[in-house]
N, C-alpha and C. Protein backbone atom coordinates (compact mmCIF):
# COMPACT_ATOMS: atom_id res chain seq x y z
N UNK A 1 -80.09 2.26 -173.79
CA UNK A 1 -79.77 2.37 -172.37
C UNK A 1 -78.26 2.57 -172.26
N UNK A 2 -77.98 3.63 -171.78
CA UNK A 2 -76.36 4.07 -171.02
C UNK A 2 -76.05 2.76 -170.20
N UNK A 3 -74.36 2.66 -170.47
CA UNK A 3 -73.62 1.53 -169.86
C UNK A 3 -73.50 1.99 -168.24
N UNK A 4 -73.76 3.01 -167.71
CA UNK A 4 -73.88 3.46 -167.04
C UNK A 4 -74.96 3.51 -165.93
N UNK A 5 -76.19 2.89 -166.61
CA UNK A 5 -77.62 3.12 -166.16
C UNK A 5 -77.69 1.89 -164.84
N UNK A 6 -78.31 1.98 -163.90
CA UNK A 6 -78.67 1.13 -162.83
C UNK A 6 -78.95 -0.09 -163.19
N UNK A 7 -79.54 -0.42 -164.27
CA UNK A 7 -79.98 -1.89 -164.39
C UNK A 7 -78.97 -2.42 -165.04
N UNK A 8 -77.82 -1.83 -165.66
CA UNK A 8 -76.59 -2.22 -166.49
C UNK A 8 -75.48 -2.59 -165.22
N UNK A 9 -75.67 -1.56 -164.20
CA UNK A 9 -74.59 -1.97 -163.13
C UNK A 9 -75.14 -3.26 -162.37
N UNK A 10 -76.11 -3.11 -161.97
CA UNK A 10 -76.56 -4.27 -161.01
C UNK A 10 -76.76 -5.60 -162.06
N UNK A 11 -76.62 -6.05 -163.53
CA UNK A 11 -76.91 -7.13 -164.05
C UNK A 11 -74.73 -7.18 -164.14
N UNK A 12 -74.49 -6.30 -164.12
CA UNK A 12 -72.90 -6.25 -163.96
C UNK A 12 -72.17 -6.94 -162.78
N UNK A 13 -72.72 -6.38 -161.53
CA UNK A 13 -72.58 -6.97 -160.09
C UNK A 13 -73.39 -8.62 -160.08
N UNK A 14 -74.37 -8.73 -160.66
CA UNK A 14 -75.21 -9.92 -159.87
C UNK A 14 -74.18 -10.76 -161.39
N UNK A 15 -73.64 -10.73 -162.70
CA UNK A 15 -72.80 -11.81 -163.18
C UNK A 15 -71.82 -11.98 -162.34
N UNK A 16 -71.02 -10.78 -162.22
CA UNK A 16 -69.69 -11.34 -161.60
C UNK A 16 -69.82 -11.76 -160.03
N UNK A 17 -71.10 -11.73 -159.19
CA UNK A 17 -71.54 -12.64 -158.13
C UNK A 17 -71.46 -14.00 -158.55
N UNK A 18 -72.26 -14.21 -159.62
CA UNK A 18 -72.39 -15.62 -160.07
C UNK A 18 -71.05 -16.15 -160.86
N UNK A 19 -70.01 -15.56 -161.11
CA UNK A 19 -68.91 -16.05 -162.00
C UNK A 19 -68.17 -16.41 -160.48
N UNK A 20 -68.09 -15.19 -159.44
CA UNK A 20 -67.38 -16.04 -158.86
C UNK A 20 -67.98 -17.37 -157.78
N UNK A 21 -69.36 -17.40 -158.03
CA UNK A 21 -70.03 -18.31 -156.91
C UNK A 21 -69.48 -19.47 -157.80
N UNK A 22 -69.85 -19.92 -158.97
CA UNK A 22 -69.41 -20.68 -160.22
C UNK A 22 -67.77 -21.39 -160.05
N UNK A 23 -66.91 -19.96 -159.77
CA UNK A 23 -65.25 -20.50 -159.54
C UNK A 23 -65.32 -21.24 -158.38
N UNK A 24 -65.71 -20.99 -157.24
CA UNK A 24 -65.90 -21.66 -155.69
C UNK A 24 -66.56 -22.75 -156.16
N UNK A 25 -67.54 -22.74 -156.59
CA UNK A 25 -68.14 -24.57 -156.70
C UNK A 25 -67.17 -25.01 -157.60
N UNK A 26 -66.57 -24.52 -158.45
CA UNK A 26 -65.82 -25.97 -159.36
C UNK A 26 -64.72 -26.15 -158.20
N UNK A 27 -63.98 -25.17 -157.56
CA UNK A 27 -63.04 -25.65 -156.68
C UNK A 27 -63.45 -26.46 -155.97
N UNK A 28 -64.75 -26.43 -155.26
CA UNK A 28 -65.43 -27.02 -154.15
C UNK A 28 -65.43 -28.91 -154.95
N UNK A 29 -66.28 -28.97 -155.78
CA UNK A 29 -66.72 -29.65 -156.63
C UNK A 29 -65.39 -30.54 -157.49
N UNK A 30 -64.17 -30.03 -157.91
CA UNK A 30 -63.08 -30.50 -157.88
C UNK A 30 -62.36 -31.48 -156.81
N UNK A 31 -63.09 -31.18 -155.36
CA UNK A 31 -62.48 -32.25 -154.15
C UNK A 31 -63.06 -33.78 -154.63
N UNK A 32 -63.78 -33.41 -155.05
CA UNK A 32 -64.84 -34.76 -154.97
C UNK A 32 -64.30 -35.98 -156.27
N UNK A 33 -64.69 -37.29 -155.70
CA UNK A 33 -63.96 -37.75 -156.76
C UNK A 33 -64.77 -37.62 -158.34
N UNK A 34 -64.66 -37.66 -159.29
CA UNK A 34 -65.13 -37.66 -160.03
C UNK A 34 -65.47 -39.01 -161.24
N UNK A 35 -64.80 -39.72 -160.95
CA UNK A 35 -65.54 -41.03 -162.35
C UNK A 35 -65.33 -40.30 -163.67
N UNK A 36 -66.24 -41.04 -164.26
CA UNK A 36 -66.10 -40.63 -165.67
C UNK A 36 -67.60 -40.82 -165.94
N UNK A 37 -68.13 -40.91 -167.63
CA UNK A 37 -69.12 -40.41 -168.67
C UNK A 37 -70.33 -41.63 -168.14
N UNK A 38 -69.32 -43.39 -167.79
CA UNK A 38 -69.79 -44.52 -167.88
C UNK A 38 -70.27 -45.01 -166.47
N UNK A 39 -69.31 -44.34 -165.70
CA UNK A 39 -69.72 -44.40 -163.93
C UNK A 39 -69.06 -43.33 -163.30
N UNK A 40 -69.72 -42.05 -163.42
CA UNK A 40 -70.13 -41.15 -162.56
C UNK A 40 -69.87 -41.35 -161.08
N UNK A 41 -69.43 -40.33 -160.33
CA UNK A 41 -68.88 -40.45 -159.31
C UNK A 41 -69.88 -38.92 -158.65
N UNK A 42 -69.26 -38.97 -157.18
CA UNK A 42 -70.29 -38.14 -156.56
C UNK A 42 -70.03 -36.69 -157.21
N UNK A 43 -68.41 -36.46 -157.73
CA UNK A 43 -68.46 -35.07 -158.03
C UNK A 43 -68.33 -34.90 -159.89
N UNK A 44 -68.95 -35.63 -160.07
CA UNK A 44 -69.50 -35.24 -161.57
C UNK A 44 -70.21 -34.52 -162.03
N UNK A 45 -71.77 -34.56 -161.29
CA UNK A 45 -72.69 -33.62 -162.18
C UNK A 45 -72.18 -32.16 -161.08
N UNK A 46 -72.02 -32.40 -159.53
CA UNK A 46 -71.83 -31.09 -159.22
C UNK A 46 -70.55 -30.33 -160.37
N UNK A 47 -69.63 -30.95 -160.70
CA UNK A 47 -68.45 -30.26 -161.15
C UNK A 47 -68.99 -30.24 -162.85
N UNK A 48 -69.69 -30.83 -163.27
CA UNK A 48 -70.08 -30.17 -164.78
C UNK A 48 -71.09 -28.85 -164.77
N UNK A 49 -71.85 -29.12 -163.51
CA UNK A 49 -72.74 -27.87 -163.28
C UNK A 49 -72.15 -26.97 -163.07
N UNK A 50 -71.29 -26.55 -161.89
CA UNK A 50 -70.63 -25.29 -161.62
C UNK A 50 -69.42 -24.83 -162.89
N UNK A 51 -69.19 -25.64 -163.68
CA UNK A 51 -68.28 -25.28 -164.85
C UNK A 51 -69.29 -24.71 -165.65
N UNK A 52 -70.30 -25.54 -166.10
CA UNK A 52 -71.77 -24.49 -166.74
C UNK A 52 -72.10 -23.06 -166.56
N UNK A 53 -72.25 -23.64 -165.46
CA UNK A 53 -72.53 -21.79 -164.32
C UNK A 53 -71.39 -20.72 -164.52
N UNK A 54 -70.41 -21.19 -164.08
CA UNK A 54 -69.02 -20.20 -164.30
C UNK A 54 -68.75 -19.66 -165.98
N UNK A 55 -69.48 -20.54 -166.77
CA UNK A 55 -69.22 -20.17 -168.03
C UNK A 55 -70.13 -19.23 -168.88
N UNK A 56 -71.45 -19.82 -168.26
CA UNK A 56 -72.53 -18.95 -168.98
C UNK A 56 -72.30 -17.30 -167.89
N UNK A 57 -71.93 -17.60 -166.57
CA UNK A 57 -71.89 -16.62 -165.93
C UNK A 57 -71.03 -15.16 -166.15
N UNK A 58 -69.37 -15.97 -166.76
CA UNK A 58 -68.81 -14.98 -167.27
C UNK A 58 -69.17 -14.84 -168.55
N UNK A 59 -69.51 -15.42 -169.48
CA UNK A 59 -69.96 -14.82 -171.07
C UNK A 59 -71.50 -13.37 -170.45
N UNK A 60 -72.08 -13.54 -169.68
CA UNK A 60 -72.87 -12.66 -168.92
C UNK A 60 -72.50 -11.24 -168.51
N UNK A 61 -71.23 -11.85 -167.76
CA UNK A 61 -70.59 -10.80 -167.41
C UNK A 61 -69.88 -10.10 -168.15
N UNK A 62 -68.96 -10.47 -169.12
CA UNK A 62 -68.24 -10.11 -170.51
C UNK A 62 -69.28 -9.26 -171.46
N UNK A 63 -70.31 -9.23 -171.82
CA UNK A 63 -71.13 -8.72 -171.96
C UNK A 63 -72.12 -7.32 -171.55
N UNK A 64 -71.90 -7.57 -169.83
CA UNK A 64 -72.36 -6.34 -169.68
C UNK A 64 -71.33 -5.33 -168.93
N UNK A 65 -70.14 -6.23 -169.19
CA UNK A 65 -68.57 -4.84 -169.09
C UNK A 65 -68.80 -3.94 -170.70
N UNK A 66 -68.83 -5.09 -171.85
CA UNK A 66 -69.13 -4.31 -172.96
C UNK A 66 -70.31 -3.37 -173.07
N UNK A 67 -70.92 -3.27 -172.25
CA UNK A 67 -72.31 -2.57 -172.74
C UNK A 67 -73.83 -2.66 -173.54
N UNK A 68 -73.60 -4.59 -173.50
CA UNK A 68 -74.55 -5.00 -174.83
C UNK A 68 -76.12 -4.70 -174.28
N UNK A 69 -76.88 -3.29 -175.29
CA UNK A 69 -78.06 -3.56 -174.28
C UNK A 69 -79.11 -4.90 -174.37
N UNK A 70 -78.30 -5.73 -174.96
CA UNK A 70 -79.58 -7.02 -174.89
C UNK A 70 -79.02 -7.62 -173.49
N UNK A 71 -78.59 -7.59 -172.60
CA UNK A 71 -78.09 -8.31 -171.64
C UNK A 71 -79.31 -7.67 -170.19
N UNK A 72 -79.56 -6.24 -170.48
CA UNK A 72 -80.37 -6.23 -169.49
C UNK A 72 -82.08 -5.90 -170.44
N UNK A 73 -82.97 -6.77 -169.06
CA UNK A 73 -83.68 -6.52 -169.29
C UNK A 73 -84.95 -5.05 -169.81
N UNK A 74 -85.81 -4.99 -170.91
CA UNK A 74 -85.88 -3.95 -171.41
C UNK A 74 -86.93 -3.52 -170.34
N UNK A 75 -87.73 -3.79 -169.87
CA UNK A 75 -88.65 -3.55 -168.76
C UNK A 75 -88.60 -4.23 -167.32
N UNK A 76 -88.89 -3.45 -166.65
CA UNK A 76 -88.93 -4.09 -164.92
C UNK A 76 -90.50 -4.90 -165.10
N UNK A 77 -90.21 -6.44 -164.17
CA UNK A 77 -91.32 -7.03 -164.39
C UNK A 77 -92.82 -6.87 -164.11
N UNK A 78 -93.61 -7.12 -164.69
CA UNK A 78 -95.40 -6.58 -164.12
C UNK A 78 -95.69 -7.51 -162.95
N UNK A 79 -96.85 -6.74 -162.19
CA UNK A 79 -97.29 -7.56 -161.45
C UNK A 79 -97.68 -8.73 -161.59
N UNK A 80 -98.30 -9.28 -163.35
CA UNK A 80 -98.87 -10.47 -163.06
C UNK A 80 -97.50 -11.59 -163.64
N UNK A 81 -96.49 -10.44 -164.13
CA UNK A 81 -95.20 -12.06 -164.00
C UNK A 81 -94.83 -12.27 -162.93
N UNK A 82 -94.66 -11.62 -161.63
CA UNK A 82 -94.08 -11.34 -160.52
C UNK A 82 -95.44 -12.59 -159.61
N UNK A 83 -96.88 -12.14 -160.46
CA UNK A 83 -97.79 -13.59 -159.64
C UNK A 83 -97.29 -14.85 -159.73
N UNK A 84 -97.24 -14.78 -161.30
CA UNK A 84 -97.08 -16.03 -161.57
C UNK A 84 -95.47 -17.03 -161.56
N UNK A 85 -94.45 -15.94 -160.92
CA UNK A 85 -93.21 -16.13 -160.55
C UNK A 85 -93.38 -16.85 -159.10
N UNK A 86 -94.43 -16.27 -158.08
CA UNK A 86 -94.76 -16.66 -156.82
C UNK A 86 -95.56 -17.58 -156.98
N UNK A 87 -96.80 -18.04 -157.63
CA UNK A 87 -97.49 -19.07 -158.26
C UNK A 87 -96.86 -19.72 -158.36
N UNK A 88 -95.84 -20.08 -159.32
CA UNK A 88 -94.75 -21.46 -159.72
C UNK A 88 -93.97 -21.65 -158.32
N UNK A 89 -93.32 -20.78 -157.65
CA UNK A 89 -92.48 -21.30 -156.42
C UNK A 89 -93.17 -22.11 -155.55
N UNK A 90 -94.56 -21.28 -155.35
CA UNK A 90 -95.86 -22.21 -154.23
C UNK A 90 -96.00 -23.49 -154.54
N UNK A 91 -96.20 -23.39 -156.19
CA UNK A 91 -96.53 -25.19 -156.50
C UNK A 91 -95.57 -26.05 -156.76
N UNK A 92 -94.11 -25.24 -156.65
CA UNK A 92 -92.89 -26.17 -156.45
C UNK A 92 -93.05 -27.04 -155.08
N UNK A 93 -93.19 -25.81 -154.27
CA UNK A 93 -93.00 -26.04 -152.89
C UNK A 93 -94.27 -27.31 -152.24
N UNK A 94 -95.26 -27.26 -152.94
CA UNK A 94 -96.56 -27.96 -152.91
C UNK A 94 -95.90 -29.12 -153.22
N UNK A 95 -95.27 -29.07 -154.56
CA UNK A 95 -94.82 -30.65 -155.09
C UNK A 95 -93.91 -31.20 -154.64
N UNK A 96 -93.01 -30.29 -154.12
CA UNK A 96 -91.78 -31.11 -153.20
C UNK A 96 -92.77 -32.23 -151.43
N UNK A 97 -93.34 -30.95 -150.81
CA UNK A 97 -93.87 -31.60 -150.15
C UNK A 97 -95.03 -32.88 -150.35
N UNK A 98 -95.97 -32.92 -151.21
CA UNK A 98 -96.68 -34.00 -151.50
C UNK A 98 -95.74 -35.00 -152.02
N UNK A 99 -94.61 -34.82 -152.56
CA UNK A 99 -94.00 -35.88 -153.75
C UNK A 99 -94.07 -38.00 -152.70
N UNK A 100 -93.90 -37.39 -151.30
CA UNK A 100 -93.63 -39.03 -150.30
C UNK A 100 -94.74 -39.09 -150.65
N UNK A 101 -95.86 -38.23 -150.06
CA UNK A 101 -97.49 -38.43 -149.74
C UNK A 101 -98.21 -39.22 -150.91
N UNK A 102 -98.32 -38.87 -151.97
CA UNK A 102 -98.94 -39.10 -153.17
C UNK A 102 -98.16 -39.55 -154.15
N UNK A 103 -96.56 -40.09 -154.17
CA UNK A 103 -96.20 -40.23 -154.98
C UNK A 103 -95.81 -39.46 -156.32
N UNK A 104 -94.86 -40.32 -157.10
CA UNK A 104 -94.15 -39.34 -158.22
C UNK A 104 -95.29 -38.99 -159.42
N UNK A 105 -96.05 -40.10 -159.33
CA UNK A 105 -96.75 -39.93 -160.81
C UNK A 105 -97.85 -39.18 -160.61
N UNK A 106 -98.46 -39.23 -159.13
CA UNK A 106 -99.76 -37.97 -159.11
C UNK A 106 -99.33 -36.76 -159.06
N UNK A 107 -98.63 -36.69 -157.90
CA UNK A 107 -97.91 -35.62 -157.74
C UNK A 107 -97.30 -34.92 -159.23
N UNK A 108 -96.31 -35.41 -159.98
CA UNK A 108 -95.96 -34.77 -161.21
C UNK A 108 -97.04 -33.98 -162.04
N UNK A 109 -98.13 -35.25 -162.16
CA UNK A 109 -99.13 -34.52 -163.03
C UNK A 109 -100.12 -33.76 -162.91
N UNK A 110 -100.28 -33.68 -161.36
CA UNK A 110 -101.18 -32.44 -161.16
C UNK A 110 -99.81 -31.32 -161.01
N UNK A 111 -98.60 -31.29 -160.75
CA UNK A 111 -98.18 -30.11 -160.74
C UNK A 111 -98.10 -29.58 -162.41
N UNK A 112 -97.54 -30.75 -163.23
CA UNK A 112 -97.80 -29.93 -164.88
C UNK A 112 -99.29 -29.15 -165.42
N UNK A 113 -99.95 -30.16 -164.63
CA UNK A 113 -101.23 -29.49 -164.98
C UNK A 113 -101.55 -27.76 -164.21
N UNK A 114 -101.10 -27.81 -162.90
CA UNK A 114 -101.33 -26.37 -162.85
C UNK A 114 -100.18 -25.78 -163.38
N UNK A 115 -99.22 -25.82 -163.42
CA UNK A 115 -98.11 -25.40 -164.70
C UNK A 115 -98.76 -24.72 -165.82
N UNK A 116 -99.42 -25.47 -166.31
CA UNK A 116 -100.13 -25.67 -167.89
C UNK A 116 -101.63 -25.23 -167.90
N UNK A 117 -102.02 -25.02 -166.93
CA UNK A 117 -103.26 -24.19 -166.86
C UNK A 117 -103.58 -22.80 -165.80
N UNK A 118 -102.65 -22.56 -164.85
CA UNK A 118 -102.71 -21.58 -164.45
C UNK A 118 -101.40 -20.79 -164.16
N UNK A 119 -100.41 -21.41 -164.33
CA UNK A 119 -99.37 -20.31 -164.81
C UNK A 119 -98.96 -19.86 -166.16
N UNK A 120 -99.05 -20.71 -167.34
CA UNK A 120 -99.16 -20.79 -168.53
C UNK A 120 -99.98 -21.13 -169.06
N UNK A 121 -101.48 -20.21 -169.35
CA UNK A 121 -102.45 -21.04 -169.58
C UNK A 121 -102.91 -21.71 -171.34
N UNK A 122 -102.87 -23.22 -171.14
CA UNK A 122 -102.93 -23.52 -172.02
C UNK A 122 -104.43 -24.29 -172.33
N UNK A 123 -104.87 -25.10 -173.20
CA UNK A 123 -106.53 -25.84 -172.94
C UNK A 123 -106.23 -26.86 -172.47
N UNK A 124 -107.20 -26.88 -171.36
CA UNK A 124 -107.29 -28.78 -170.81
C UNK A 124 -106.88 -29.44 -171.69
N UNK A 125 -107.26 -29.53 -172.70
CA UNK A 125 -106.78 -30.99 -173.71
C UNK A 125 -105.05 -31.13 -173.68
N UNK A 126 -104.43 -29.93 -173.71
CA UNK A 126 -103.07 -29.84 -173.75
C UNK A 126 -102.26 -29.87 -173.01
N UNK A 127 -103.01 -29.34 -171.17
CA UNK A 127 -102.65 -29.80 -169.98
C UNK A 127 -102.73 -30.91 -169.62
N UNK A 128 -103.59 -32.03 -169.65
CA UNK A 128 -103.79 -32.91 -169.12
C UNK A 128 -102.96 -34.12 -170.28
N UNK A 129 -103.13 -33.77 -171.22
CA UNK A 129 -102.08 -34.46 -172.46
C UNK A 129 -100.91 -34.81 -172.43
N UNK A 130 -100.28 -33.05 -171.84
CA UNK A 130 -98.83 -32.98 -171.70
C UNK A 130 -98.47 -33.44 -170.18
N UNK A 131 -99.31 -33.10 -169.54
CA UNK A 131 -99.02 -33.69 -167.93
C UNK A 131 -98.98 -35.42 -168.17
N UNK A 132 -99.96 -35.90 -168.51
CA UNK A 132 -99.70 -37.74 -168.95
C UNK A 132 -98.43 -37.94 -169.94
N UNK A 133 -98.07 -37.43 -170.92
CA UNK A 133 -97.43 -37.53 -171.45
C UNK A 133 -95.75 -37.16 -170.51
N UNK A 134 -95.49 -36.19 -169.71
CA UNK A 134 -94.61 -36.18 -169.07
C UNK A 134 -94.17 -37.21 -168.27
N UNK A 135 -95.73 -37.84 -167.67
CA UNK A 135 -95.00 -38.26 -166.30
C UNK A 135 -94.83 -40.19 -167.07
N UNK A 136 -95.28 -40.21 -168.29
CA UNK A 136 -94.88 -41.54 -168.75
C UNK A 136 -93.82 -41.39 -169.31
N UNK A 137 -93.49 -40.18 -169.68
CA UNK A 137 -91.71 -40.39 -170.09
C UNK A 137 -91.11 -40.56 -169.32
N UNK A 138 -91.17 -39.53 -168.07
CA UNK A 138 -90.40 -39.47 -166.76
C UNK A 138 -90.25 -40.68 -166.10
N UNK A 139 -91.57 -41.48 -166.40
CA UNK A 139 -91.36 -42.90 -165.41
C UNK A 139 -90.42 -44.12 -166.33
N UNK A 140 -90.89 -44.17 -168.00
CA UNK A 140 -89.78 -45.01 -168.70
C UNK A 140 -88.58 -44.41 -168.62
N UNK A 141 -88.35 -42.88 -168.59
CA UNK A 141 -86.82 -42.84 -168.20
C UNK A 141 -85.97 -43.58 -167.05
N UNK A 142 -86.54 -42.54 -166.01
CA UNK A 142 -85.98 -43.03 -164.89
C UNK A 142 -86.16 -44.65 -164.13
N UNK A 143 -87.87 -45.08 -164.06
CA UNK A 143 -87.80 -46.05 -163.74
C UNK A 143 -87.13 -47.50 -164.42
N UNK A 144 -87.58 -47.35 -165.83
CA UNK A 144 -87.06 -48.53 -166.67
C UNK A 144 -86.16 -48.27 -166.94
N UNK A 145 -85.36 -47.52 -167.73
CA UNK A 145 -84.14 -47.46 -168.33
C UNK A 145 -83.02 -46.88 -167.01
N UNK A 146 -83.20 -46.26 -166.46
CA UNK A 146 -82.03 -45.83 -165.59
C UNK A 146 -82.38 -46.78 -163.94
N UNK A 147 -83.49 -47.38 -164.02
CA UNK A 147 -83.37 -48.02 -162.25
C UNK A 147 -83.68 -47.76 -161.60
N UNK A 148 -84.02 -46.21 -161.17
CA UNK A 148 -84.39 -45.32 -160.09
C UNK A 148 -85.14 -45.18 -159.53
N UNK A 149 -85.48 -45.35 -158.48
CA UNK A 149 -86.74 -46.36 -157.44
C UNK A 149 -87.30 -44.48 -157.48
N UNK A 150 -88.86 -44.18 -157.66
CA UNK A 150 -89.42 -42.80 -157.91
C UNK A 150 -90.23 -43.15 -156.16
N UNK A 151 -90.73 -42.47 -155.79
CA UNK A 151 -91.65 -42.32 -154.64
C UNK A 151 -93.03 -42.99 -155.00
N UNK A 152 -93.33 -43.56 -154.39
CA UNK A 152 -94.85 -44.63 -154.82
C UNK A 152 -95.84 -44.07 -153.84
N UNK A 153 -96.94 -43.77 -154.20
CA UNK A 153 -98.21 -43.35 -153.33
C UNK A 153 -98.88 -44.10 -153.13
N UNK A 154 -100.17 -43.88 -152.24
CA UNK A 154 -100.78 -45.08 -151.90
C UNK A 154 -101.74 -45.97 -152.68
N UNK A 155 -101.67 -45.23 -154.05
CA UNK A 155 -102.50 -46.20 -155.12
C UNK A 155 -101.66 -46.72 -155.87
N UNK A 156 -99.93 -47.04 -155.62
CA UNK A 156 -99.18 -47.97 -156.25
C UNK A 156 -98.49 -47.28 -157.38
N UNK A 157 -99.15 -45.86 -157.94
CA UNK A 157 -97.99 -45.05 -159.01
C UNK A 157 -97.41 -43.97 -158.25
């Protein structure tokens, strides 16, 4: 593919969108106080994120000033990644809204499970495995070891 070609300019334009959205949040993200490693302050993870962003964004962009054709994609996407791109947003959007209703732990594991069986389809045994298996890490993480009160549904998980 020519450095020249449409999908080389527009992955050219949409890095250096994101390098400079990246510079604005660390500035933004710089107001805030920050803490440190041991007590974190409100502008910590925003200001490690937008330094992330700004970094992977320009190595992105540095890249497709050079011309590397691995930077753009080799095909425009098919219809059924483009489903299952809209599939995953729906059952984001599903899980954000149920998450008060039903809680963290139902809620989580029926969303891995359609995760794991109808956007990525894998066998029940491995959906429903990895969905239990997630949401008991997720709950000894956050609940036991870090404190973090999760959303409780009306059967108490």
């Amino acid at each position: 593919m020519s450095a020249g070609a449409p999908s080389m300019r527009a992955q050219r334009w949409a890095a250096a969108a994101l390098t400079i959205f990246g510079v604005v949040a660390v500035q933004q993200a710089s107001r805030l106080p920050f803490g440190d490693v041991t007590r974190p302050a409100a502008g910590f993870f925003p200001l490690c994120l937008a330094v992330a962003l700004t970094v992977v964004a320009a190595a992105v962009w540095v890249r497709a000033l050079r011309g590397d054709p691995h930077v753009v994609a080799v095909a425009p996407p098919t219809r059924g990644g483009l489903v299952r791109a809209a599939a995953t947003l729906a059952a984001l959007f599903a899980y954000a809204f149920s998450l008060e209703h039903v809680g963290f732990g139902v809620a989580t594991f029926v969303l891995i499970v359609v995760l794991l069986r109808a956007i990525e389809p894998q066998p029940w045994p491995i959906a429903l495995g990895g969905a239990l298996v997630a949401v008991l890490a997720s709950h000894v993480l956050f609940r036991v070891w870090l404190g973090v009160r999760l959303p409780v549904g009306p059967w108490g998980f």
